[in-house]
PDB file of N, CA and C in Angstrom:
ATOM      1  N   UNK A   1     209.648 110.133 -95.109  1.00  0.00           N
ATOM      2  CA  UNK A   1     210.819 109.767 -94.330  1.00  0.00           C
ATOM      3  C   UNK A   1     210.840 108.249 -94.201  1.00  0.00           C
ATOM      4  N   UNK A   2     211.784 107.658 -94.380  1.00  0.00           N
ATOM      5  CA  UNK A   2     212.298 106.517 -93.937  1.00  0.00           C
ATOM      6  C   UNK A   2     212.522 105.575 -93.031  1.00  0.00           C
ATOM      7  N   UNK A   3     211.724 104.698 -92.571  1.00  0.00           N
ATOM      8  CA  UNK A   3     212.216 104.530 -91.443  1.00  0.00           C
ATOM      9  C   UNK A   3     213.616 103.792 -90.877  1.00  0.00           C
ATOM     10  N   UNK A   4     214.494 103.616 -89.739  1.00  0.00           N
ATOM     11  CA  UNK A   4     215.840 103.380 -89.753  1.00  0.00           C
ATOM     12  C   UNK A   4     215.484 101.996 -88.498  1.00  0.00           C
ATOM     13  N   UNK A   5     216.176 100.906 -89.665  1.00  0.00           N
ATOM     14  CA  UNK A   5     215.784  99.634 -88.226  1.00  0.00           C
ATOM     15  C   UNK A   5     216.830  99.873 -86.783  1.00  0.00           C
ATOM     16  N   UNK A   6     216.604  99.828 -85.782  1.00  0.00           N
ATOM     17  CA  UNK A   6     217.422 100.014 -84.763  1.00  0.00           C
ATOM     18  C   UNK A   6     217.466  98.865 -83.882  1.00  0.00           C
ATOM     19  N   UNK A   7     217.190  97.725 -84.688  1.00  0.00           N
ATOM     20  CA  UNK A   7     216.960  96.453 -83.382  1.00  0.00           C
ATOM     21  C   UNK A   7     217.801  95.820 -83.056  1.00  0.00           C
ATOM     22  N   UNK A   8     219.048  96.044 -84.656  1.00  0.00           N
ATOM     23  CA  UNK A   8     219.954  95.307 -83.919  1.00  0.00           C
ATOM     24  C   UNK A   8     221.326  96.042 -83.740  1.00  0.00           C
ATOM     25  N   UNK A   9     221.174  96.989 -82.968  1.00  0.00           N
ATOM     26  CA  UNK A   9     222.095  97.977 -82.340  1.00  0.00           C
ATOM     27  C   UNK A   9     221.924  97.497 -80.593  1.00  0.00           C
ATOM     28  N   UNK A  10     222.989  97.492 -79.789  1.00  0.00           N
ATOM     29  CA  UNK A  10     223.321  97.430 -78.792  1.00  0.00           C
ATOM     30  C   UNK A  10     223.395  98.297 -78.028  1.00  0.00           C
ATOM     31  N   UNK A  11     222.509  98.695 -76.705  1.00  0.00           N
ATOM     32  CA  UNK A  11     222.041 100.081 -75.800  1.00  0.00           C
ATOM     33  C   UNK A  11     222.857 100.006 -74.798  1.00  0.00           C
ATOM     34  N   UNK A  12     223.423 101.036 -74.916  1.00  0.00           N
ATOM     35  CA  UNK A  12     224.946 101.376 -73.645  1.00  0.00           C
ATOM     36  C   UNK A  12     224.267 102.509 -72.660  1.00  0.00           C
ATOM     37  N   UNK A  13     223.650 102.075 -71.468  1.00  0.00           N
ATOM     38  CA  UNK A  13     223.300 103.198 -70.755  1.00  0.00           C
ATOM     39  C   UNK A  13     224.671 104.067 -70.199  1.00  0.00           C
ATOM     40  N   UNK A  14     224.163 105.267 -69.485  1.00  0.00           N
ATOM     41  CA  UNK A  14     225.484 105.906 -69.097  1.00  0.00           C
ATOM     42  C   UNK A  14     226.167 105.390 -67.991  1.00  0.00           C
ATOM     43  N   UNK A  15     227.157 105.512 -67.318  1.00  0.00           N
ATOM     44  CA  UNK A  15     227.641 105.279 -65.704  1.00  0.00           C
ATOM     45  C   UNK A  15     227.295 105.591 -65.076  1.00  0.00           C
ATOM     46  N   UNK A  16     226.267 107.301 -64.877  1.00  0.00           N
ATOM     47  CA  UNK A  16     225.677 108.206 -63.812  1.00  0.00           C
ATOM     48  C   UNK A  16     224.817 107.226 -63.992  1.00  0.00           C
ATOM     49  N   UNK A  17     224.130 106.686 -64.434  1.00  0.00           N
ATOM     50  CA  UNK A  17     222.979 106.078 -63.955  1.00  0.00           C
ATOM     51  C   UNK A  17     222.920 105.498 -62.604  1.00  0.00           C
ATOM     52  N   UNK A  18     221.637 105.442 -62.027  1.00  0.00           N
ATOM     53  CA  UNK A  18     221.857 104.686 -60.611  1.00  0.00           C
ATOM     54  C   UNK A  18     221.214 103.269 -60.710  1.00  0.00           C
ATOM     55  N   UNK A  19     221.177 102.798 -59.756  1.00  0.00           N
ATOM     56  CA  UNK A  19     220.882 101.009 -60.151  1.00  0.00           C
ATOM     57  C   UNK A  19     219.418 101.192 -60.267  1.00  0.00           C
ATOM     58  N   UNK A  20     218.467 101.933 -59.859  1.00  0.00           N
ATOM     59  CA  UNK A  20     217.116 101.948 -60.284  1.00  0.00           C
ATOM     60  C   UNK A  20     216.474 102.198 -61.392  1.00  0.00           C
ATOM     61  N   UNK A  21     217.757 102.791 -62.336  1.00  0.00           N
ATOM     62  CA  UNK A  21     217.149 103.030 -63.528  1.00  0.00           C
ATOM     63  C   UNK A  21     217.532 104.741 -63.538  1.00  0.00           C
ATOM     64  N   UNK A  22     216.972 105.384 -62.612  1.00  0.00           N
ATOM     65  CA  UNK A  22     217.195 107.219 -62.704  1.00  0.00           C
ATOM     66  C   UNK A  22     217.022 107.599 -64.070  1.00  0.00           C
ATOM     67  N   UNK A  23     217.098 108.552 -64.646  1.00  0.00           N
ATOM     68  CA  UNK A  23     216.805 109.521 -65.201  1.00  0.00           C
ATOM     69  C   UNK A  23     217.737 109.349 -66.379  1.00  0.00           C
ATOM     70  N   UNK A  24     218.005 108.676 -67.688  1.00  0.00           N
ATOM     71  CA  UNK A  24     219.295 108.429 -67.976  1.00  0.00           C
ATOM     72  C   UNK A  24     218.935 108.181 -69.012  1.00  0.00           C
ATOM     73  N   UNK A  25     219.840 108.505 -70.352  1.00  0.00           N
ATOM     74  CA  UNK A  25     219.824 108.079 -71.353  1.00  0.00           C
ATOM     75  C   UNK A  25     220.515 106.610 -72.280  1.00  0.00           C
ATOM     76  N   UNK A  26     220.076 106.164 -73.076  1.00  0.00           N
ATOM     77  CA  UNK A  26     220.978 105.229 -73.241  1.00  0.00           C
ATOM     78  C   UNK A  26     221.703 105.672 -74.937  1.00  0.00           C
ATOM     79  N   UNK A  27     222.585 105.023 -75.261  1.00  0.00           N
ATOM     80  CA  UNK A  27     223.387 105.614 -76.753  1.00  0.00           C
ATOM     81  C   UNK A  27     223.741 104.694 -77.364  1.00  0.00           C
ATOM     82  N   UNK A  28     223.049 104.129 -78.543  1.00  0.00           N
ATOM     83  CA  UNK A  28     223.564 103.123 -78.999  1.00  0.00           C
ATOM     84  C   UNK A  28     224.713 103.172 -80.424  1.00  0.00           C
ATOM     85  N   UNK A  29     225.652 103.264 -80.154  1.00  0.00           N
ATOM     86  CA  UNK A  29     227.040 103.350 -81.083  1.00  0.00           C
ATOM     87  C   UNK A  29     226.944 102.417 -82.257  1.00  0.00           C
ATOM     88  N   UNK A  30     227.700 102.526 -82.629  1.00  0.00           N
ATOM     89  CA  UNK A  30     228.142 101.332 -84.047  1.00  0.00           C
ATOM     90  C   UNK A  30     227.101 101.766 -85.273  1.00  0.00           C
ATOM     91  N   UNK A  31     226.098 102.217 -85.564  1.00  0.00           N
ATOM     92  CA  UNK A  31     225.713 103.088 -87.173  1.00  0.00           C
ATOM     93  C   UNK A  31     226.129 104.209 -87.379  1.00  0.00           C
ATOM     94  N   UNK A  32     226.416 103.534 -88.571  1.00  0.00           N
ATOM     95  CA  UNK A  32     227.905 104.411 -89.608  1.00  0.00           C
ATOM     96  C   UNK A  32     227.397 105.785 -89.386  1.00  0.00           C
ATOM     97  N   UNK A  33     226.490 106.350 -89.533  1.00  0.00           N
ATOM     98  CA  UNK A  33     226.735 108.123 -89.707  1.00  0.00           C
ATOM     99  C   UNK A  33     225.440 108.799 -88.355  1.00  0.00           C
ATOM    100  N   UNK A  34     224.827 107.759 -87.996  1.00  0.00           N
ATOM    101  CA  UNK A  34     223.819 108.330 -86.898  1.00  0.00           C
ATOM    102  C   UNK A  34     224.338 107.843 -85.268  1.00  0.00           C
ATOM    103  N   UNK A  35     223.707 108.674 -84.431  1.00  0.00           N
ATOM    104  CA  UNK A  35     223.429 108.362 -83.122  1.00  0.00           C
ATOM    105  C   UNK A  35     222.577 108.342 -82.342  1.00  0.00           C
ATOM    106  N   UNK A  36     222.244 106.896 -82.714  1.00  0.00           N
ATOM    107  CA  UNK A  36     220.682 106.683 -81.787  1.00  0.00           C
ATOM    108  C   UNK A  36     220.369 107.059 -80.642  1.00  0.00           C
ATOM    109  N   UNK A  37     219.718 107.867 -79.764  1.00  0.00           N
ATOM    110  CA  UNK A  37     219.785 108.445 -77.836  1.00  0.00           C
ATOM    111  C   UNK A  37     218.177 107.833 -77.307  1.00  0.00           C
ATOM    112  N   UNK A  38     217.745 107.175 -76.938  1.00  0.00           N
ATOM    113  CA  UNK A  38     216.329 106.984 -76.105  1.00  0.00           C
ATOM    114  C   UNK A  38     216.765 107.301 -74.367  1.00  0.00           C
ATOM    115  N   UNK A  39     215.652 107.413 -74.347  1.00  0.00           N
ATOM    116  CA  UNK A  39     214.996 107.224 -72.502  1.00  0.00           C
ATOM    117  C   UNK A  39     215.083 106.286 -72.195  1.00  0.00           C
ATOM    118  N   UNK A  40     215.883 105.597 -71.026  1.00  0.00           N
ATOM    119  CA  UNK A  40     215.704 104.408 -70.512  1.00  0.00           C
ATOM    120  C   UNK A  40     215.234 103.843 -69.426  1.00  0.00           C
ATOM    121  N   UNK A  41     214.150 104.952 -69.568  1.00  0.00           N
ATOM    122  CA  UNK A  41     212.863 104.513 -68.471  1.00  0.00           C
ATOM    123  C   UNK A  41     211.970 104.012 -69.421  1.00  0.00           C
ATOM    124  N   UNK A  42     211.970 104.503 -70.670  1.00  0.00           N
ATOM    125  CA  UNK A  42     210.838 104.181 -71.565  1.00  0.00           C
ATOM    126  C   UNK A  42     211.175 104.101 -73.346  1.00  0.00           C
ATOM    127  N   UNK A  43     212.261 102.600 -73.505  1.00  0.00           N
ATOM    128  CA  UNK A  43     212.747 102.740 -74.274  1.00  0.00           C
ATOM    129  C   UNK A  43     211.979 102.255 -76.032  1.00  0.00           C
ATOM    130  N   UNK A  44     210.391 101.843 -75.406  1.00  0.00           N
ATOM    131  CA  UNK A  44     210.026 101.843 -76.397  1.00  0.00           C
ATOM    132  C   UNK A  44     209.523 103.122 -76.725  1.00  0.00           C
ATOM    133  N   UNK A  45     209.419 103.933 -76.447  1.00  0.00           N
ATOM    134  CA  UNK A  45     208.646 105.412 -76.965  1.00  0.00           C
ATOM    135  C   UNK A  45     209.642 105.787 -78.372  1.00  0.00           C
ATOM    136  N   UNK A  46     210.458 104.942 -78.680  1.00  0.00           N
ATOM    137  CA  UNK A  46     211.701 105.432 -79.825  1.00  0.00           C
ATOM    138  C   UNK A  46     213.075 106.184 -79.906  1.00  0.00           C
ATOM    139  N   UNK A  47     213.608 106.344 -80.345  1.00  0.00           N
ATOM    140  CA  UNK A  47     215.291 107.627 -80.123  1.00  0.00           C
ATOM    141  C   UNK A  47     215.269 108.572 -81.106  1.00  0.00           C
ATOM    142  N   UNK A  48     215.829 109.383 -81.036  1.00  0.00           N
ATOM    143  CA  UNK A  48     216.493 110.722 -81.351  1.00  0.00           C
ATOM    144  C   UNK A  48     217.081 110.381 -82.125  1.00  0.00           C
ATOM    145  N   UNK A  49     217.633 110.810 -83.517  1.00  0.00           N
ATOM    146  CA  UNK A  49     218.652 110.183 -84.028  1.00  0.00           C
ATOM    147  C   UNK A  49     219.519 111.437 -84.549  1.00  0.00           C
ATOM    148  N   UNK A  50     220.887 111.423 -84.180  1.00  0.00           N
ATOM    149  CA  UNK A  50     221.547 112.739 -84.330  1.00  0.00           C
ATOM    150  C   UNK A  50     222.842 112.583 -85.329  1.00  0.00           C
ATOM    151  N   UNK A  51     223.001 113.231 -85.653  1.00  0.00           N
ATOM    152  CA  UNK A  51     224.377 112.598 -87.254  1.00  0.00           C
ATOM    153  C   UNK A  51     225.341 113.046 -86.240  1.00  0.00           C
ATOM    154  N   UNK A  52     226.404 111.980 -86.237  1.00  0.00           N
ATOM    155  CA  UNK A  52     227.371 111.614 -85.616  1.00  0.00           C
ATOM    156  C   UNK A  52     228.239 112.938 -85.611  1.00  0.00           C
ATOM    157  N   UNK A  53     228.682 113.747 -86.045  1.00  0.00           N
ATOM    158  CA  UNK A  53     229.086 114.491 -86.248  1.00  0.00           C
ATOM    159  C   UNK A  53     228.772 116.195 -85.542  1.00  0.00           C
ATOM    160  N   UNK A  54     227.254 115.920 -85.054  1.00  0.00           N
ATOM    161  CA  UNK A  54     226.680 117.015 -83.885  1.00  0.00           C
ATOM    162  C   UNK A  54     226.714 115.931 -82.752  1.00  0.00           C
ATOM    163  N   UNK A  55     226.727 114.869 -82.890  1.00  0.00           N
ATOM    164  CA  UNK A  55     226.197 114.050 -81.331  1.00  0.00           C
ATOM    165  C   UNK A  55     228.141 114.289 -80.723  1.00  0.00           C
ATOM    166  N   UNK A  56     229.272 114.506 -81.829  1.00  0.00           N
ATOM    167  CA  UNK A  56     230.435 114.260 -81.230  1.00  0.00           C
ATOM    168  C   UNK A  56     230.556 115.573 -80.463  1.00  0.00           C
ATOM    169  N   UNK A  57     230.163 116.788 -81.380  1.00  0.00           N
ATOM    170  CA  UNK A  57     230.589 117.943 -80.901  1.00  0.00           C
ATOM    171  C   UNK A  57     229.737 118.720 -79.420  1.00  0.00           C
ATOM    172  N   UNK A  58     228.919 117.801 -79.393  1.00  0.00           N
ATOM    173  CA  UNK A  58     227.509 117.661 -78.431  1.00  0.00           C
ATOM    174  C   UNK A  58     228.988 117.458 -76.964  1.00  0.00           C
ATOM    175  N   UNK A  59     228.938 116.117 -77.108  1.00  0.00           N
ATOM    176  CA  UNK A  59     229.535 115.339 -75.813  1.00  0.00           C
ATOM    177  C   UNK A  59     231.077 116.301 -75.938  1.00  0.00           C
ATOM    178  N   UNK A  60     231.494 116.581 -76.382  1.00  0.00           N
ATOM    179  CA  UNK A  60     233.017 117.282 -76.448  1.00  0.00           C
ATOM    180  C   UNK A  60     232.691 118.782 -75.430  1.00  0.00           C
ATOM    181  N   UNK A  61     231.497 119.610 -75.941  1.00  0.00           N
ATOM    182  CA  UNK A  61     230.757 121.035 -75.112  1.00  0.00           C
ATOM    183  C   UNK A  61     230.886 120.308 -74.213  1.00  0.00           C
ATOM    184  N   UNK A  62     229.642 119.219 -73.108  1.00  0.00           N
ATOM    185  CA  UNK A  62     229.476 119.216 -72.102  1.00  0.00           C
ATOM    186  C   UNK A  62     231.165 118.613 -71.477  1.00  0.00           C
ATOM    187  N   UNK A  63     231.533 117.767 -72.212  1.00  0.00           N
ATOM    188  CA  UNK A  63     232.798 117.207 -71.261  1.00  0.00           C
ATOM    189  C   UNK A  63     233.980 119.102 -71.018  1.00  0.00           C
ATOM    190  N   UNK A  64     234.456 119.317 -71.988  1.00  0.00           N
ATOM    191  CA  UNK A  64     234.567 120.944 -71.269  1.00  0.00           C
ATOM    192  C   UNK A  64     233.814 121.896 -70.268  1.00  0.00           C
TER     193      UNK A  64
END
């Protein structure tokens, strides 16, 4: 496997987040066919990387 540079992608935590940090993921947008997701309590441990295409149909379930 390959590895995928992610350094210079930009980390959008969510809005639920609370100002301490809480429990929250962050999502970094803009690569063409993946969607990067880490912990942002512990964002060096690495991300998830989900093909854009389950990460859309992902957020579309929960927003219904």
């Amino acid at each position: 496997m390959r590895a995928i540079d992610l350094s210079h992608l930009r980390w959008r935590r969510s809005s639920y987040s609370n100002s301490d940090g809480g429990q929250c993921l962050e999502v970094a947008p803009g690569h063409p066919s993946l969607v990067p997701v880490r912990d942002s309590k512990d964002p060096s441990r690495g991300a998830l990387l989900f093909e854009a295409a389950a990460w859309t149909a992902f957020v579309a379930g929960v927003r219904r």
